[in-house]
C-alpha atoms as a PDB file:
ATOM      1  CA  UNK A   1       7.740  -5.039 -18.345  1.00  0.00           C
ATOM      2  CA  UNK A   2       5.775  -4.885 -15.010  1.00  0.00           C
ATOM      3  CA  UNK A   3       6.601  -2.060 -12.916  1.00  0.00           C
ATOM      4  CA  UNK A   4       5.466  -0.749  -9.208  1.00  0.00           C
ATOM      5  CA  UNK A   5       6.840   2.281  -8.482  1.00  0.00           C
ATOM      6  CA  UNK A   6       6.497   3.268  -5.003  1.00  0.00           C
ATOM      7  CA  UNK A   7       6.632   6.913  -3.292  1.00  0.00           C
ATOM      8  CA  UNK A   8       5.814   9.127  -0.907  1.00  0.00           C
ATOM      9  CA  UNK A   9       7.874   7.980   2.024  1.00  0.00           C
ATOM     10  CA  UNK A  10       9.639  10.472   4.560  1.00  0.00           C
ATOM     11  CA  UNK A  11      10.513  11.316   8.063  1.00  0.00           C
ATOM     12  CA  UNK A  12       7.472  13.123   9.725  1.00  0.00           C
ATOM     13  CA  UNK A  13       6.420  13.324  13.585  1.00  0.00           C
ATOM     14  CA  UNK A  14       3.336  11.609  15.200  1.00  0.00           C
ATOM     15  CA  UNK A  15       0.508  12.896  14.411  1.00  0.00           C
ATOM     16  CA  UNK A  16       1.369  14.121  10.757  1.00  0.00           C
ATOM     17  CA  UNK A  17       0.687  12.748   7.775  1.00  0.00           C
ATOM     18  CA  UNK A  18       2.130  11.339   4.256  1.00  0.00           C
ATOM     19  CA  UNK A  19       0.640  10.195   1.227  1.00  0.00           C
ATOM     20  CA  UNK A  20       2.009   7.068  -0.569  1.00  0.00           C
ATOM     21  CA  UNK A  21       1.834   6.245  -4.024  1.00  0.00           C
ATOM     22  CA  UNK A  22       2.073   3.292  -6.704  1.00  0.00           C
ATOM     23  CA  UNK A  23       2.822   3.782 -10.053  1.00  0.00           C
ATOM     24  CA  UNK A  24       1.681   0.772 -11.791  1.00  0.00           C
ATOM     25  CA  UNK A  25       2.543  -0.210 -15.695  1.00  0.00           C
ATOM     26  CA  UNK A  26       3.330  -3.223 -17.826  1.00  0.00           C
ATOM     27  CA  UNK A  27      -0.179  -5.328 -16.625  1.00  0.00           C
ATOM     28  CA  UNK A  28      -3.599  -4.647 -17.172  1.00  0.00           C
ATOM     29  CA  UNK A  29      -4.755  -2.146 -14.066  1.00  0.00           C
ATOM     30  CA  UNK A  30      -8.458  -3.035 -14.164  1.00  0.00           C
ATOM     31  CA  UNK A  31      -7.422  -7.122 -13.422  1.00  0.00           C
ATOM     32  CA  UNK A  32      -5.599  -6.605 -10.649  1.00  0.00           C
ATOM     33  CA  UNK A  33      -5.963  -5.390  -7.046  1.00  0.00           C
ATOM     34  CA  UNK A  34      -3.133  -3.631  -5.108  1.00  0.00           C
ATOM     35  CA  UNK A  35      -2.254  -3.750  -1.717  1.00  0.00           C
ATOM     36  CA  UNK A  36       0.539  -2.106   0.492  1.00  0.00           C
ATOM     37  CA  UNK A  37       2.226  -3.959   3.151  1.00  0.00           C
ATOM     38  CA  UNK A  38       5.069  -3.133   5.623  1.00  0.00           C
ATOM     39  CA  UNK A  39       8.039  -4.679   7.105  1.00  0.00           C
ATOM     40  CA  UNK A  40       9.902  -2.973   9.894  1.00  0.00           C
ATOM     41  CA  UNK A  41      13.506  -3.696  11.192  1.00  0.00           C
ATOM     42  CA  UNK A  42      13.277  -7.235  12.270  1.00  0.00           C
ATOM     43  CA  UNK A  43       9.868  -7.929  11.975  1.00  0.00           C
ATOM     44  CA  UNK A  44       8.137  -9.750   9.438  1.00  0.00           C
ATOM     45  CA  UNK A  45       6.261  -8.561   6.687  1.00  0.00           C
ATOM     46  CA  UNK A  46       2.389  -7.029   7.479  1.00  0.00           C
ATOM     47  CA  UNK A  47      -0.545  -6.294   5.488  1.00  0.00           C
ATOM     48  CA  UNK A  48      -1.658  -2.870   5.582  1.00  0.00           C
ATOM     49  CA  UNK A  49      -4.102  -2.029   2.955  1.00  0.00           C
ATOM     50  CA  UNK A  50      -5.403  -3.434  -0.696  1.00  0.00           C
ATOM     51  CA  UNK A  51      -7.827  -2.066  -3.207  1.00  0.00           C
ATOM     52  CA  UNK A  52      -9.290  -3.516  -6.142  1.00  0.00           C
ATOM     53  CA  UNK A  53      -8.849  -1.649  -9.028  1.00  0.00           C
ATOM     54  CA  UNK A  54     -12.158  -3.234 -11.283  1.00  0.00           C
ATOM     55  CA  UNK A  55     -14.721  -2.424  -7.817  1.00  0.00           C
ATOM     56  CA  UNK A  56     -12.974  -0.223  -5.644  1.00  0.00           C
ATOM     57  CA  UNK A  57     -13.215  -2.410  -2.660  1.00  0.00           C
ATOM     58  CA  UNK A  58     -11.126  -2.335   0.222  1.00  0.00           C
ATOM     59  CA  UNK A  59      -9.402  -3.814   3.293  1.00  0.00           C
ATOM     60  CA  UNK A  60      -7.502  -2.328   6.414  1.00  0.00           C
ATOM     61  CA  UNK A  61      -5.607  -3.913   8.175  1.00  0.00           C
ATOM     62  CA  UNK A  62      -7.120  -3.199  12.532  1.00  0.00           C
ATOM     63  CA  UNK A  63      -3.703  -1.155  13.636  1.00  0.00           C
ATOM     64  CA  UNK A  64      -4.523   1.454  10.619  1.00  0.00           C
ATOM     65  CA  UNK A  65      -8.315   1.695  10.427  1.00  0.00           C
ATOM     66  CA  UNK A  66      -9.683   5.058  10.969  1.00  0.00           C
ATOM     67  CA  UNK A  67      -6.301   6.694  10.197  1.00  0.00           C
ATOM     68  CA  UNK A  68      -5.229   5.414   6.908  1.00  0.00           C
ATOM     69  CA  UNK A  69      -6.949   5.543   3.480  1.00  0.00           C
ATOM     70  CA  UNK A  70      -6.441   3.441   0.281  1.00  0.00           C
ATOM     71  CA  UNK A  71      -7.887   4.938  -3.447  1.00  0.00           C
ATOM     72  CA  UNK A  72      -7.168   4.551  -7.090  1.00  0.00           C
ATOM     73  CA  UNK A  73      -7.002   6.885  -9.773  1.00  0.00           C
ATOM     74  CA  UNK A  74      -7.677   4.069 -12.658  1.00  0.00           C
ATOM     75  CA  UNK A  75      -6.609   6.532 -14.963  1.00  0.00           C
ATOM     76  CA  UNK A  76      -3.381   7.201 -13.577  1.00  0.00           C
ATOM     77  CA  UNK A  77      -2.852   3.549 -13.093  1.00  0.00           C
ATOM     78  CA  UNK A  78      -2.062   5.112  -9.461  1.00  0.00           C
ATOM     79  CA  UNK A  79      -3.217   3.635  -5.998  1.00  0.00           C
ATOM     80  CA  UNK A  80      -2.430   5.879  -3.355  1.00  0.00           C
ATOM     81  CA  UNK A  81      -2.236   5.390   0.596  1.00  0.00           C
ATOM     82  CA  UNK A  82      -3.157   8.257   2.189  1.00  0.00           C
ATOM     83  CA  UNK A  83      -1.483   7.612   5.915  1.00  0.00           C
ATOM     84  CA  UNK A  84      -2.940  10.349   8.786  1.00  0.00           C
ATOM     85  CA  UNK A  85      -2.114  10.659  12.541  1.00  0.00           C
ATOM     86  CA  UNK A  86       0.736   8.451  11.972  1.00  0.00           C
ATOM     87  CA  UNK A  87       2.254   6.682  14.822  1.00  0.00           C
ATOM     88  CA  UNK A  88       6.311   5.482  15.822  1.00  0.00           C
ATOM     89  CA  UNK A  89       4.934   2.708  15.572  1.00  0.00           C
ATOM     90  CA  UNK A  90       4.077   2.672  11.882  1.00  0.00           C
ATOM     91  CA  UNK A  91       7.688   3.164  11.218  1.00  0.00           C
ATOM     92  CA  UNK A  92       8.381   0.830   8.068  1.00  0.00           C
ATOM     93  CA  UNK A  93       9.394   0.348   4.680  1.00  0.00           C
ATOM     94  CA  UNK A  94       6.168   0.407   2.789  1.00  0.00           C
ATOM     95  CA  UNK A  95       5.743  -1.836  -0.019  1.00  0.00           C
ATOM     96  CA  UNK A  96       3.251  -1.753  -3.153  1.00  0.00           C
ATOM     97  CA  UNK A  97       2.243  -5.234  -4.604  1.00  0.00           C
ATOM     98  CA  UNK A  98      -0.054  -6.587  -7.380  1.00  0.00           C
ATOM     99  CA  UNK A  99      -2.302  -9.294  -7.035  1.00  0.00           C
ATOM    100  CA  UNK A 100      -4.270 -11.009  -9.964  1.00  0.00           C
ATOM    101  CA  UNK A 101      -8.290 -11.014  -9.631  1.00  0.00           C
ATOM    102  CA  UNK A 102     -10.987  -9.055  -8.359  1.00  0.00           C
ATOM    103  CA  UNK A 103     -13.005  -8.632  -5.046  1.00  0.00           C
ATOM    104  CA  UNK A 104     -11.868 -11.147  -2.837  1.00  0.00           C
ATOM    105  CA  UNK A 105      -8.386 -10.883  -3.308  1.00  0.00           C
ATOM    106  CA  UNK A 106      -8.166  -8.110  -1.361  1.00  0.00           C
ATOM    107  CA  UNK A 107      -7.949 -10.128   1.866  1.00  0.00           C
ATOM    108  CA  UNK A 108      -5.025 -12.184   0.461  1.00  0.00           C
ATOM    109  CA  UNK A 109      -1.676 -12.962   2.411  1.00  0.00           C
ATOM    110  CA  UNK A 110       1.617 -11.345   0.628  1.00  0.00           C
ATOM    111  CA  UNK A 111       2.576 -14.597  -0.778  1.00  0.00           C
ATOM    112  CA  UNK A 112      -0.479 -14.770  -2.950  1.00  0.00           C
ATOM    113  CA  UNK A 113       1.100 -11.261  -4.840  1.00  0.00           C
ATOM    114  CA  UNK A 114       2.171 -11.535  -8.178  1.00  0.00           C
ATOM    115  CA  UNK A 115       3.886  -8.516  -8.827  1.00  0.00           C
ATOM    116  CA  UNK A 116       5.909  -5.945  -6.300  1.00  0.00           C
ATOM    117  CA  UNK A 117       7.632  -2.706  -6.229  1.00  0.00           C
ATOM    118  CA  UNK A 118      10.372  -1.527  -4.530  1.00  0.00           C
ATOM    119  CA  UNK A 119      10.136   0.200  -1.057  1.00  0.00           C
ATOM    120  CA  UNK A 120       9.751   3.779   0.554  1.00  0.00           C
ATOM    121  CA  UNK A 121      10.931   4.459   3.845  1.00  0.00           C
ATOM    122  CA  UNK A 122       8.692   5.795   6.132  1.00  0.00           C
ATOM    123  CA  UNK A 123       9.815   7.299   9.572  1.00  0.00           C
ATOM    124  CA  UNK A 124       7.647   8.488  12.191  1.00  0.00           C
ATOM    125  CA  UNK A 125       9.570  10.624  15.208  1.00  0.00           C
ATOM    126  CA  UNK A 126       8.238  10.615  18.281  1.00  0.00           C
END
């Protein structure tokens, strides 16, 4: 059974900092790359962040360069988004998702995912 277990979420003020992670089990870690996306309250769904798990490379989305930081602990099966000088803005529910293939897949579009977890709130006071 494929799982995504997402964590980390939490209220914190601007300029703090959380760390998210996903869990992954029930797929083959090395095959797949894993991304995080948001979705606030009446918004639609954004891209954040993706790594690939066989290469290590990476994509931000522009609103979270130079703040947040995607990694994977392959042996874990573990990606985790490390989220600094956070903003109100960046209040969401954060999602983990699994996406079949290596390199370029990183820049795919949520629909493209294969597999997703549930979601952890993040709140950022102002």
């Amino acid at each position: 059974e494929v799982q995504l277990q997402a964590s980390g979420g939490g209220l914190v003020q601007a300029g703090g900092s959380l760390r998210l992670s996903c869990a992954a089990s029930g797929f083959t870690f090395d095959d797949y790359a894993i991304g995080w996306f948001r979705q606030a309250p009446g918004k639609e769904r954004e891209r954040v962040s993706c790594i690939s798990s066989s290469d290590g490379s990476t994509y931000y989305a522009d609103f979270v360069k130079g703040r947040f930081i995607i990694s994977s602990d392959n042996a874990k099966n573990t990606v985790y988004l490390q989220m600094n000088n956070l903003k109100p803005e960046d209040t969401a529910v954060y999602y983990c998702a699994a996406i079949a293939g290596v390199g370029v897949v990183i820049y795919s579009d949520w629909y493209e995912y294969n597999y997703w977890g549930q979601g952890t709130l993040v709140t950022v006071s102002s």
